[in-house]
N, C-alpha and C. Protein backbone atom coordinates (compact mmCIF):
# COMPACT_ATOMS: atom_id res chain seq x y z
N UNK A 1 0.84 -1.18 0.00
CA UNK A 1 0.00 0.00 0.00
C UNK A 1 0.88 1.24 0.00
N UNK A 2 1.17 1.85 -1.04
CA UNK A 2 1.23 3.17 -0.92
C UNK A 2 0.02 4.42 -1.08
N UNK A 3 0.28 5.52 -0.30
CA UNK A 3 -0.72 6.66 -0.48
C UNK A 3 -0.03 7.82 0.10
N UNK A 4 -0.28 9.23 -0.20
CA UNK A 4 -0.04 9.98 0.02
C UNK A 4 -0.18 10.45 1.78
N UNK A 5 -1.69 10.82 1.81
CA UNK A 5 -2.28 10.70 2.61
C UNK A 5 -3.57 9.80 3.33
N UNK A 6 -2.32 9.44 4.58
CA UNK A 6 -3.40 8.11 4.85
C UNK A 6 -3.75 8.68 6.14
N UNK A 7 -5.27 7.75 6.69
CA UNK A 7 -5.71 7.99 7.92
C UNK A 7 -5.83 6.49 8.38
N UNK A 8 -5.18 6.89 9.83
CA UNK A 8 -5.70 5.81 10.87
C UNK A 8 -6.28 5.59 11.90
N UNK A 9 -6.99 3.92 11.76
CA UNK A 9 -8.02 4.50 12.52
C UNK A 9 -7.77 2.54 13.24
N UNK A 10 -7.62 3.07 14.27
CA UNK A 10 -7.21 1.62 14.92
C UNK A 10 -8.17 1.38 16.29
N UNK A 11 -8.24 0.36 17.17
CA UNK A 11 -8.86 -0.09 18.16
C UNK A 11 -9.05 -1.49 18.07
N UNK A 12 -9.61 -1.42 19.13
CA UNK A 12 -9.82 -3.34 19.71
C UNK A 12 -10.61 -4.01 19.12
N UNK A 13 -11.91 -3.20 18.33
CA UNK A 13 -12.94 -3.57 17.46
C UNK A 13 -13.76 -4.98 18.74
N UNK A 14 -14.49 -5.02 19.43
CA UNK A 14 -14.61 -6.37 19.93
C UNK A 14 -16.55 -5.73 20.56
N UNK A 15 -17.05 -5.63 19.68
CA UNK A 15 -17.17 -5.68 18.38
C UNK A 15 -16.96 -4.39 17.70
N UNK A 16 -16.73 -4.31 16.24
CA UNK A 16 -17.38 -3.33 15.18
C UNK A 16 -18.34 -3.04 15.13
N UNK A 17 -18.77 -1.63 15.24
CA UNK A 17 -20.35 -1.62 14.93
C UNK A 17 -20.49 -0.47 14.36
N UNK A 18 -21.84 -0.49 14.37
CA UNK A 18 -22.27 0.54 13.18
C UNK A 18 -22.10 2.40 13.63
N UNK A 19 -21.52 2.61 14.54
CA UNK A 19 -20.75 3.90 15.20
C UNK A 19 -19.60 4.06 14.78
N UNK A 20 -18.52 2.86 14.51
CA UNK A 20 -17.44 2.60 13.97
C UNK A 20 -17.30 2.93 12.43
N UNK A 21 -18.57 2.29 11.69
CA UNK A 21 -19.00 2.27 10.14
C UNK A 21 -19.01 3.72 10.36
N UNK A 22 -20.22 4.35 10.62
CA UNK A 22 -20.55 6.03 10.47
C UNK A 22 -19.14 6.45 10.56
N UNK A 23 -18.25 6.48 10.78
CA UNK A 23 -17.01 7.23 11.44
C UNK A 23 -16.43 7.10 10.31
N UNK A 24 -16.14 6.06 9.86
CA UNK A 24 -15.42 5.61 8.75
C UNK A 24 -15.74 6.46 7.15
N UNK A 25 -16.90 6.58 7.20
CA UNK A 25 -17.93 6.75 6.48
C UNK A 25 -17.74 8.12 6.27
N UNK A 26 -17.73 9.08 7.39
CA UNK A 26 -17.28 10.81 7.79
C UNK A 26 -16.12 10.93 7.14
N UNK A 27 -15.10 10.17 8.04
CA UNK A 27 -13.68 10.64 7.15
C UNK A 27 -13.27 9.99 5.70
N UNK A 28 -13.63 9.19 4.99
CA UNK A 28 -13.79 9.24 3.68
C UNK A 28 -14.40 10.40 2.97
N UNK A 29 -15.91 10.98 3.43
CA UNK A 29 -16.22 11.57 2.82
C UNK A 29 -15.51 13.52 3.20
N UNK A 30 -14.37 13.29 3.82
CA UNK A 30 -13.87 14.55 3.89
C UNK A 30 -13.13 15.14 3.03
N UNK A 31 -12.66 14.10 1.84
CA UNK A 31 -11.53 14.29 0.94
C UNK A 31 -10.11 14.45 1.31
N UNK A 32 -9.64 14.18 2.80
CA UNK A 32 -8.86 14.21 2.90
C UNK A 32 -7.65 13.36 2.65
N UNK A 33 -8.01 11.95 2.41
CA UNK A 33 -7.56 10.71 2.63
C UNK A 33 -7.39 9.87 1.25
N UNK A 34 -6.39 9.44 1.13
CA UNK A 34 -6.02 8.83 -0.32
C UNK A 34 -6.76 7.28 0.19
N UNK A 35 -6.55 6.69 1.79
CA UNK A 35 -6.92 5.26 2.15
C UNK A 35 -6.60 5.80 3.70
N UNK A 36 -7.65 5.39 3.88
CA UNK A 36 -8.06 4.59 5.30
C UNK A 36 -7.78 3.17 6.05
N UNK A 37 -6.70 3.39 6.57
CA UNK A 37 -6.42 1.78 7.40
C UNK A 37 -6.56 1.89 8.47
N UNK A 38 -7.53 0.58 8.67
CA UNK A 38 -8.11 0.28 9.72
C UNK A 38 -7.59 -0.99 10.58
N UNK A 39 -6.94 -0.37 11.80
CA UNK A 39 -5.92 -1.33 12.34
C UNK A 39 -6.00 -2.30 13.85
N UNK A 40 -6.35 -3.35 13.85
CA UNK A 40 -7.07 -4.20 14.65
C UNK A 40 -5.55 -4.48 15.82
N UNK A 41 -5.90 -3.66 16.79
CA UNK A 41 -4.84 -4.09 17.99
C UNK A 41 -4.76 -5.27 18.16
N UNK A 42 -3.87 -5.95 17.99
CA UNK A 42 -2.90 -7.33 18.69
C UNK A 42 -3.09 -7.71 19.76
N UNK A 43 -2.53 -6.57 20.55
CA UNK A 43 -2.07 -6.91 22.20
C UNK A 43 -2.98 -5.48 22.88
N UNK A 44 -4.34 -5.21 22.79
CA UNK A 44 -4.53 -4.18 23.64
C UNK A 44 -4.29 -3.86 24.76
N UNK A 45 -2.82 -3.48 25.49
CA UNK A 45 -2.53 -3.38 26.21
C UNK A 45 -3.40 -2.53 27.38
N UNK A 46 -3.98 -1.25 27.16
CA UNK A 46 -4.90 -0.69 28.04
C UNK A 46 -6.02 -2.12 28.55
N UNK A 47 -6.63 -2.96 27.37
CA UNK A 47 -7.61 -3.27 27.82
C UNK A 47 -7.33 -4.74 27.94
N UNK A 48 -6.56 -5.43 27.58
CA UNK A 48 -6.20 -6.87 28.14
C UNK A 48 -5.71 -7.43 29.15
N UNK A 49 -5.17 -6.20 30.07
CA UNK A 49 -5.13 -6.55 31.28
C UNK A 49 -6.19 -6.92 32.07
N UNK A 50 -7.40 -6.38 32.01
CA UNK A 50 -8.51 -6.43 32.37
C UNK A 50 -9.43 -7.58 31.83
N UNK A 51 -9.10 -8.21 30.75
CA UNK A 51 -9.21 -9.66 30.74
C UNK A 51 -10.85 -9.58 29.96
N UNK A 52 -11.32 -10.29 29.34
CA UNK A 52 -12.43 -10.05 28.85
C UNK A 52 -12.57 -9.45 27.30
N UNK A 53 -11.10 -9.87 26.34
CA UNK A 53 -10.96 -9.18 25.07
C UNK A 53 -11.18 -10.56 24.23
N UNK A 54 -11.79 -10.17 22.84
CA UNK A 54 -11.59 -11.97 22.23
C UNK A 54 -10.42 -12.17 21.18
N UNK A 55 -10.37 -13.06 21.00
CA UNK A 55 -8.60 -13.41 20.27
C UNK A 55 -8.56 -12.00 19.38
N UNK A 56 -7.47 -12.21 18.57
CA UNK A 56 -7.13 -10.96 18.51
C UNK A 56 -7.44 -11.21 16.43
N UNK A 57 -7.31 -13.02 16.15
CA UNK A 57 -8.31 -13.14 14.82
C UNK A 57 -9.77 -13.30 15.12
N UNK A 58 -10.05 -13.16 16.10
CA UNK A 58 -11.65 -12.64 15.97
C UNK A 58 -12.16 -11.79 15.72
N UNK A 59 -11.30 -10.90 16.27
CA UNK A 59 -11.62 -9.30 15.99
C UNK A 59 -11.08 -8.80 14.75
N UNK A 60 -10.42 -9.27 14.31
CA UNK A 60 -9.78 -9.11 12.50
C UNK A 60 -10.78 -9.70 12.00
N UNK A 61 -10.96 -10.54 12.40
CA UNK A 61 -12.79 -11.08 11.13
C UNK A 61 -13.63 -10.35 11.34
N UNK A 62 -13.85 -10.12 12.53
CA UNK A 62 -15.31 -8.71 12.57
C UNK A 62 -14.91 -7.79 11.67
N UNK A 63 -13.80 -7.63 11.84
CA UNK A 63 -13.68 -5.71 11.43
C UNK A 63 -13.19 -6.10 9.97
N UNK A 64 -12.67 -7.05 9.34
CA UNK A 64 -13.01 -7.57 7.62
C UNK A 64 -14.19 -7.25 7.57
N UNK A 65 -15.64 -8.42 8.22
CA UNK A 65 -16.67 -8.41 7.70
C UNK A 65 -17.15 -6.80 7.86
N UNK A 66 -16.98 -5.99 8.86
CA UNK A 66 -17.76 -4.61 9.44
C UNK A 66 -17.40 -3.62 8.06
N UNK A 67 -15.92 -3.57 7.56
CA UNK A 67 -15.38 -2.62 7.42
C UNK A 67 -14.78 -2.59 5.27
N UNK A 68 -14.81 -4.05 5.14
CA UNK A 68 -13.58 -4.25 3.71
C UNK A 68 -14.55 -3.76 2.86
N UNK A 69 -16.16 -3.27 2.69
CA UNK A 69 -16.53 -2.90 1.61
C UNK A 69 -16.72 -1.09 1.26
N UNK A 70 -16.05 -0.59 2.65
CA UNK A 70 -16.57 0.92 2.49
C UNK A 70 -14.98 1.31 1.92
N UNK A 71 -15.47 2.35 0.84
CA UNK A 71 -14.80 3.27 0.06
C UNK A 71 -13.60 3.93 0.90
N UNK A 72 -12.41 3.67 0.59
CA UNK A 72 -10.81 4.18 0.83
C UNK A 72 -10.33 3.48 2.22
N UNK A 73 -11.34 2.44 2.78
CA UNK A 73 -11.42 1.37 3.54
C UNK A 73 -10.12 0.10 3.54
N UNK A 74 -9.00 0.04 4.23
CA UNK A 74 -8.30 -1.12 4.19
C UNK A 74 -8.33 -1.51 5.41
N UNK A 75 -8.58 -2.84 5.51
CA UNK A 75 -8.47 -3.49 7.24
C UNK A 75 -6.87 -4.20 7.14
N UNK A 76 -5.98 -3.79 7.90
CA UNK A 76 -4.87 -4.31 8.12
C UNK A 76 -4.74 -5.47 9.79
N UNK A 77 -3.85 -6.32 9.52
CA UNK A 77 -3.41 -6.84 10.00
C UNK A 77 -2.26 -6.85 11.44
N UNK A 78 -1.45 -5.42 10.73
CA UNK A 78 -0.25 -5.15 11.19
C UNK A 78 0.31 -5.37 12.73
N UNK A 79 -0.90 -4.61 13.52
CA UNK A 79 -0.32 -5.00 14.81
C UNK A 79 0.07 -6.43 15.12
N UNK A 80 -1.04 -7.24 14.36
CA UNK A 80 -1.12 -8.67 14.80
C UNK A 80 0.07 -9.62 14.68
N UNK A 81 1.06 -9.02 13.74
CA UNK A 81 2.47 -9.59 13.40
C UNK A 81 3.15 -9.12 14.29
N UNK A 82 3.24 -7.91 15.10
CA UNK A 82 4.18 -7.69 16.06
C UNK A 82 3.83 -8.19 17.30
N UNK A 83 4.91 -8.59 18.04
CA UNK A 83 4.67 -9.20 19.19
C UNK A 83 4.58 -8.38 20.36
N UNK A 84 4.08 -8.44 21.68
CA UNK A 84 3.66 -7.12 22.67
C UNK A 84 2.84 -6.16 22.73
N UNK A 85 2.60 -5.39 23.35
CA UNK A 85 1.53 -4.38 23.19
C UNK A 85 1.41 -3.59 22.07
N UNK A 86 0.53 -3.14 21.14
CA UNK A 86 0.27 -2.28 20.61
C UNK A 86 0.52 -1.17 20.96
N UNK A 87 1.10 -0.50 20.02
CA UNK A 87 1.37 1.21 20.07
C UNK A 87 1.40 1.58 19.24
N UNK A 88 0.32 2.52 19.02
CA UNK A 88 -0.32 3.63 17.82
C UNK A 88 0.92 3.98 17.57
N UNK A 89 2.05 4.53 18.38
CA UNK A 89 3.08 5.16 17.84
C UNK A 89 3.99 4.55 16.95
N UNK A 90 4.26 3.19 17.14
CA UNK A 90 4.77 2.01 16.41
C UNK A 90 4.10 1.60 14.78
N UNK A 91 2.83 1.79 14.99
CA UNK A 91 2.08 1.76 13.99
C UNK A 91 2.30 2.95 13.08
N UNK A 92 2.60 3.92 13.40
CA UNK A 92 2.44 5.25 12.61
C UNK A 92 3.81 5.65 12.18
N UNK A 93 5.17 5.34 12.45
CA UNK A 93 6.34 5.06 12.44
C UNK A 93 6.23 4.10 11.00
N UNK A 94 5.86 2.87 11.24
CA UNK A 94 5.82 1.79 9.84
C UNK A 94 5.13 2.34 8.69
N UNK A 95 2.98 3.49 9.48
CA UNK A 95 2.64 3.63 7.84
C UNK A 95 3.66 5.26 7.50
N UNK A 96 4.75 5.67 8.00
CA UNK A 96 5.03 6.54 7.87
C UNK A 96 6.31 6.70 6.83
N UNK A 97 6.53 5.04 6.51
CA UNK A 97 7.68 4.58 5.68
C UNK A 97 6.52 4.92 4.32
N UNK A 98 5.74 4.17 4.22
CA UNK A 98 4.75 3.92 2.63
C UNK A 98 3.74 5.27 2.52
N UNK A 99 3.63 6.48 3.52
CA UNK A 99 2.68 7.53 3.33
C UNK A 99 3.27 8.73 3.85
N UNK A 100 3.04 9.95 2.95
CA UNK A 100 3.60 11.06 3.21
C UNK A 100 2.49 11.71 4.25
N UNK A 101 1.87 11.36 4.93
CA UNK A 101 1.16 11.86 6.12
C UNK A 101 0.41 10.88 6.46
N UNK A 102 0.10 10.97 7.85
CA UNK A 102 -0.82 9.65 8.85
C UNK A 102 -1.43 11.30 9.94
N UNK A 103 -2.84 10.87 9.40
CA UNK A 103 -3.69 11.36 10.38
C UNK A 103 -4.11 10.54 10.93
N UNK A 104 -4.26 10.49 12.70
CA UNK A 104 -4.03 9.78 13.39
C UNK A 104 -5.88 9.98 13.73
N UNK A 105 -7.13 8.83 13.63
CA UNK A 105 -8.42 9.17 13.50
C UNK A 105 -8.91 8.53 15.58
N UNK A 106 -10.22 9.31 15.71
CA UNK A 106 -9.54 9.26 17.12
C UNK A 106 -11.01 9.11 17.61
N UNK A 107 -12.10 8.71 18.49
CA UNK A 107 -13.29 9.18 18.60
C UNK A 107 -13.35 10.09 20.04
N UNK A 108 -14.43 11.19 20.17
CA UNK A 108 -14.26 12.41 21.04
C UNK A 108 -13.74 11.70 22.62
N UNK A 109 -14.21 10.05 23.00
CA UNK A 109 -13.63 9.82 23.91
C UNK A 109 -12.37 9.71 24.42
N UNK A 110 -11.37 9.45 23.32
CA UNK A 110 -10.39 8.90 23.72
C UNK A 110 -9.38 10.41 23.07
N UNK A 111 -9.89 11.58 23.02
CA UNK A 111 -9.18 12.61 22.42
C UNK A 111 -8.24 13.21 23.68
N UNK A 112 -9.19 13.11 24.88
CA UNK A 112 -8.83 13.52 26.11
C UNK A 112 -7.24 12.90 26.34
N UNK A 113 -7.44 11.88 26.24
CA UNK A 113 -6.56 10.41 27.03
C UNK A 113 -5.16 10.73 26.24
N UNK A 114 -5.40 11.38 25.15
CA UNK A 114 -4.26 10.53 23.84
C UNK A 114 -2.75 11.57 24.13
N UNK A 115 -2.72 12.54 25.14
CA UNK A 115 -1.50 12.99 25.84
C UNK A 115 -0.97 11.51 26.50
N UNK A 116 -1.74 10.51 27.20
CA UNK A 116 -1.24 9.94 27.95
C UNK A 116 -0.67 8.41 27.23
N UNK A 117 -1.30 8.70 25.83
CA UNK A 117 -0.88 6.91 25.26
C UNK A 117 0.94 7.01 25.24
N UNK A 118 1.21 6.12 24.78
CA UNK A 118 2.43 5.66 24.94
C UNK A 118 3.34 6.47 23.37
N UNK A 119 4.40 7.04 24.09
CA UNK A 119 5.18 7.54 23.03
C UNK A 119 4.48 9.04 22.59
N UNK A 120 3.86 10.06 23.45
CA UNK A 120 2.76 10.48 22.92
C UNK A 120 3.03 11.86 22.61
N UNK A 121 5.22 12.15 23.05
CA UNK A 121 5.43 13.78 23.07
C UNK A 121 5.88 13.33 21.30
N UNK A 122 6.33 11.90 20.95
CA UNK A 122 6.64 11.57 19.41
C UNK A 122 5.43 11.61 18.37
N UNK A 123 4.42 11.10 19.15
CA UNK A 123 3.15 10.55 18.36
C UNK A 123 2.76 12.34 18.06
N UNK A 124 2.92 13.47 19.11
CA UNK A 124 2.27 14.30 18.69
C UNK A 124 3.12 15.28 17.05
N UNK A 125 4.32 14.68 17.38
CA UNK A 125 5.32 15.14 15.96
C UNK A 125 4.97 14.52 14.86
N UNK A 126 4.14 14.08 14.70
CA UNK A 126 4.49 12.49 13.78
C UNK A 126 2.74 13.06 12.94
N UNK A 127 1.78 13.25 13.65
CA UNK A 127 0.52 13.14 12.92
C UNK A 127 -0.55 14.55 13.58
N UNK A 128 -1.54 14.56 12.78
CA UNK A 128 -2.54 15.31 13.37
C UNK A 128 -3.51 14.60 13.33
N UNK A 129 -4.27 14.75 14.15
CA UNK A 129 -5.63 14.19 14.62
C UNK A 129 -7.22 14.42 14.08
N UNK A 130 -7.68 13.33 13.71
CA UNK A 130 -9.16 13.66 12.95
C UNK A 130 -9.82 13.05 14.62
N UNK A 131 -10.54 14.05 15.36
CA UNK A 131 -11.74 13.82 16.42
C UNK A 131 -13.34 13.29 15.52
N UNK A 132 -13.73 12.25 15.88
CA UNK A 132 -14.79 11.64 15.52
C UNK A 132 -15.88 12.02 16.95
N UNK A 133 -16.37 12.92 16.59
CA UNK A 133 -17.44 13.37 17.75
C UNK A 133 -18.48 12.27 18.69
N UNK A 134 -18.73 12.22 19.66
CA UNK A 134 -19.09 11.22 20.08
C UNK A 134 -20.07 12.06 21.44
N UNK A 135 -21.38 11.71 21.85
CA UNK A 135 -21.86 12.49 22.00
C UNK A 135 -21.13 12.53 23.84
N UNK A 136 -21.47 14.03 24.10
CA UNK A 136 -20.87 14.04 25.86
C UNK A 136 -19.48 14.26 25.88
N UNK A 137 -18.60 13.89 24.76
CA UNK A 137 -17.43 14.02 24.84
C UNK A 137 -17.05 14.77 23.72
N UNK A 138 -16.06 15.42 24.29
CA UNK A 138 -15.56 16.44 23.63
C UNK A 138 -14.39 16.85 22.37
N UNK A 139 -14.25 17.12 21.33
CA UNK A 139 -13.20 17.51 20.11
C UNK A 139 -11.82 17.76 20.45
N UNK A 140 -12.12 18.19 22.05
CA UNK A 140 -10.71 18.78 21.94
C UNK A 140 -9.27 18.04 22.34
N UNK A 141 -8.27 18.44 21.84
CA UNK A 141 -7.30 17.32 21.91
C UNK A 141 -6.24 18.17 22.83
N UNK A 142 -5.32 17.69 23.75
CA UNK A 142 -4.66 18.64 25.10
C UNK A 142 -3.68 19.87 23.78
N UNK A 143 -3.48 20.30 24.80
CA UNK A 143 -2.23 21.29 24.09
C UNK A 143 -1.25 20.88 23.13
N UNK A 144 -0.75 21.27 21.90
CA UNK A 144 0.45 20.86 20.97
C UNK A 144 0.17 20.20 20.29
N UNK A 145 -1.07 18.98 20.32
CA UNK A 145 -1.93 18.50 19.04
C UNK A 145 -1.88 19.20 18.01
N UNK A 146 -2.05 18.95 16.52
CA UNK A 146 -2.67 19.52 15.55
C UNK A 146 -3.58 18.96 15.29
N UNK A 147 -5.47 19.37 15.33
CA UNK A 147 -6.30 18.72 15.55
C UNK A 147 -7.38 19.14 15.06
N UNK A 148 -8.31 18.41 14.56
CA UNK A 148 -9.93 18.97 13.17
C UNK A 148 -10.91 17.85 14.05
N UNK A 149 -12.07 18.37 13.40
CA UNK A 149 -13.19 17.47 13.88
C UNK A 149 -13.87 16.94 12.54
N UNK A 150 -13.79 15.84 12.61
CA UNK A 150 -15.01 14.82 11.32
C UNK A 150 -15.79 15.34 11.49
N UNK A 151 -16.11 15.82 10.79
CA UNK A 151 -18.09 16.28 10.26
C UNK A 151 -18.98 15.19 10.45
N UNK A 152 -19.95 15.15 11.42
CA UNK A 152 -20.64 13.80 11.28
C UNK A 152 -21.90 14.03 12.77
N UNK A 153 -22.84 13.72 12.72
CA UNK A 153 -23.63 13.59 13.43
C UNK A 153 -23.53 12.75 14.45
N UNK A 154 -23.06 12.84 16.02
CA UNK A 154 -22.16 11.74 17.26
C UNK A 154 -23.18 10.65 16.91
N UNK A 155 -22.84 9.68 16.91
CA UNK A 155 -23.42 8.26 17.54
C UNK A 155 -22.90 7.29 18.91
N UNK A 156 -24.42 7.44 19.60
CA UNK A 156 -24.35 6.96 20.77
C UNK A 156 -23.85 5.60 21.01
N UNK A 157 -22.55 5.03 21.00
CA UNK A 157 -22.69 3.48 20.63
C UNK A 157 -21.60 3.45 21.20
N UNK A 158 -21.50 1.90 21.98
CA UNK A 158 -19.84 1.82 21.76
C UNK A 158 -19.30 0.35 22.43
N UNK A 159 -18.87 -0.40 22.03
CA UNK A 159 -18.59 -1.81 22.18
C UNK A 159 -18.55 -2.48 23.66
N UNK A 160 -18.46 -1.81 24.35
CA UNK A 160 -18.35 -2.22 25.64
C UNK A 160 -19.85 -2.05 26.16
N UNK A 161 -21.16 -1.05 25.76
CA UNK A 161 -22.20 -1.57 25.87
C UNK A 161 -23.01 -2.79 24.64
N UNK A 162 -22.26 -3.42 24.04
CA UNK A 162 -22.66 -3.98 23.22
C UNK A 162 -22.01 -5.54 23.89
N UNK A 163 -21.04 -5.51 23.96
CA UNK A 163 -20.92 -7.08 24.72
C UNK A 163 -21.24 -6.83 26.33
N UNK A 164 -21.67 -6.21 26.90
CA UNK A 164 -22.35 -5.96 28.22
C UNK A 164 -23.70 -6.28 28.59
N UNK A 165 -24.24 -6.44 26.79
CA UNK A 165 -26.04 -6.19 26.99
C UNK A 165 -26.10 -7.60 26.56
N UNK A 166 -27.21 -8.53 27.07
CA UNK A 166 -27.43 -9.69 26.31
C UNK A 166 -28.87 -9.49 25.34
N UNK A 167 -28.16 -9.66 24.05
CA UNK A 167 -29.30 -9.04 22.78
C UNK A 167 -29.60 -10.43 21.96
N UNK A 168 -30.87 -10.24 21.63
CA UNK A 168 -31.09 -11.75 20.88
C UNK A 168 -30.38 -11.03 19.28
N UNK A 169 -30.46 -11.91 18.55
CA UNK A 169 -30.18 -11.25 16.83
C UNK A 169 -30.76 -10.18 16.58
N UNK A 170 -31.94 -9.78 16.83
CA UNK A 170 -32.88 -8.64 16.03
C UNK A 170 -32.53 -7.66 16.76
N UNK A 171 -31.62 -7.54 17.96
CA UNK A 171 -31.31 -6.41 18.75
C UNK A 171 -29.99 -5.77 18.10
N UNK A 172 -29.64 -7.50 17.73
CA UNK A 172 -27.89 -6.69 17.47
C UNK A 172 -27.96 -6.06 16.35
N UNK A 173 -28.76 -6.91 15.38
CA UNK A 173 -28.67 -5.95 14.16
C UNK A 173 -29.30 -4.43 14.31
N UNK A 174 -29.20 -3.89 15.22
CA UNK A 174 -29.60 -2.25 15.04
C UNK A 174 -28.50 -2.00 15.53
N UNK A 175 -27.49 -2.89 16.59
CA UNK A 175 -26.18 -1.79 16.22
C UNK A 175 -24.99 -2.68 16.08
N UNK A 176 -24.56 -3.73 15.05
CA UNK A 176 -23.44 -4.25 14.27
C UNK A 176 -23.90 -4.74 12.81
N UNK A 177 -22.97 -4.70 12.05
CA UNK A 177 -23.38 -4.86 10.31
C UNK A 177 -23.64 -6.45 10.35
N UNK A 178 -24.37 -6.58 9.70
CA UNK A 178 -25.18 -7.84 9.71
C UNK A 178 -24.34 -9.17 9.44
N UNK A 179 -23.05 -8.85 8.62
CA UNK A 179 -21.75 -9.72 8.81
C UNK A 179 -20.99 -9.94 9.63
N UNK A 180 -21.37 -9.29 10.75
CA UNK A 180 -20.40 -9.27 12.13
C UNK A 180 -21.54 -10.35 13.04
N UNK A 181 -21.99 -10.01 13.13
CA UNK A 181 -23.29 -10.68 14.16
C UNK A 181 -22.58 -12.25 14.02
N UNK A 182 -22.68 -13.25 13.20
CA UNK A 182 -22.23 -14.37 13.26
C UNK A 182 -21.29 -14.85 13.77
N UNK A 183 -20.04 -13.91 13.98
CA UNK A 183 -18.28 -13.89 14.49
C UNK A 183 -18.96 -13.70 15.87
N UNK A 184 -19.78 -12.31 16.05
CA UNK A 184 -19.69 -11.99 17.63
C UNK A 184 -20.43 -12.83 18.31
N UNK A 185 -21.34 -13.40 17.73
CA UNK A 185 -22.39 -14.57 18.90
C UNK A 185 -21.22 -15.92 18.50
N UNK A 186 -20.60 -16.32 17.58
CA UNK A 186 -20.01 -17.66 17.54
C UNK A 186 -18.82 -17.32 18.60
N UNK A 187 -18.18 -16.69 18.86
CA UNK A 187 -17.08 -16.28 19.88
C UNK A 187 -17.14 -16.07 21.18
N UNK A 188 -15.91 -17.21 21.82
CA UNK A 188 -16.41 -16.07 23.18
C UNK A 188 -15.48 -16.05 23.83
N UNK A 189 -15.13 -14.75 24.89
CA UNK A 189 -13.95 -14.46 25.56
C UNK A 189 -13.25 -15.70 26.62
């Protein structure tokens, strides 16, 4: 893959859902982006300590089925070949060999936090930030960011109330793409 300008947009995916799609969906349609890779953490270090994540090719099949048909859309692999925790910064270092810019895609929750990820006085040299609005939480990214907001209407959603709730099929399909549903009920932590 080469591109000029690429955006990334990474997480645990466990599951993908249709908050994830909309997002995807925003920053394509911004024109900013030659391709979109979408990068399925390995080793979520924030959240695997805490125990309760599913393999790490489970969540690469969700986010294939959620994600491989939308426009400037690539689901990568990458973390999953390196061994140890994931780090966005590690990630953005490698697409930074094959792309003359990595906007680093982010949703309003985790805009707060992203002073504190790992590597994060490099990560802030390295990319600027697309905020995916999310409702309650906020665009703004700490000091020294370079930082925009996706155009997009927030969606209330987000994976951790989705494997929290027990939903028969007709529930899930109002919030995961109808190709995911099969991975997320056949799987389990």
């Amino acid at each position: 893959m080469t591109a000029r300008r690429l955006g990334l947009f990474g997480g645990t995916f466990d599951p993908p859902h249709r908050g994830h799609v909309a997002a995807l969906g925003a920053a394509a349609r911004t024109g900013r982006f030659d391709c979109i890779e979408v990068t399925v953490a390995g080793d979520p270090y924030q959240k695997s300590f805490h125990g309760g994540v599913r393999s790490a090719q489970v969540r690469l099949a969700m986010a294939r089925a959620a994600f491989s048909n939308l426009d400037l859309v690539v689901v990568s692999d990458r973390e999953l070949l390196r061994t140890g925790p994931s780090y966005t910064l590690d990630t953005v270092r490698e697409l930074l060999q094959v792309a003359n810019e990595v906007d680093l895609l982010v949703g309003a929750d985790l805009a707060a936090q992203i002073d504190s990820w790992h590597g994060a006085e490099e990560l802030r040299s390295l990319v600027r930030v697309g905020v995916v609005p999310r409702p309650g939480g906020s665009s703004r990214v700490a000091d020294g960011w370079d930082y925009y907001e996706i155009p997009m209407e927030p969606v209330d959603l987000s994976s951790t109330f989705i494997r929290d709730s027990s939903m028969d099929l007709e529930e899930l399909a109002k919030f995961l793409p109808e190709a995911v549903i099969p991975l997320f009920m056949g799987s389990r932590v």
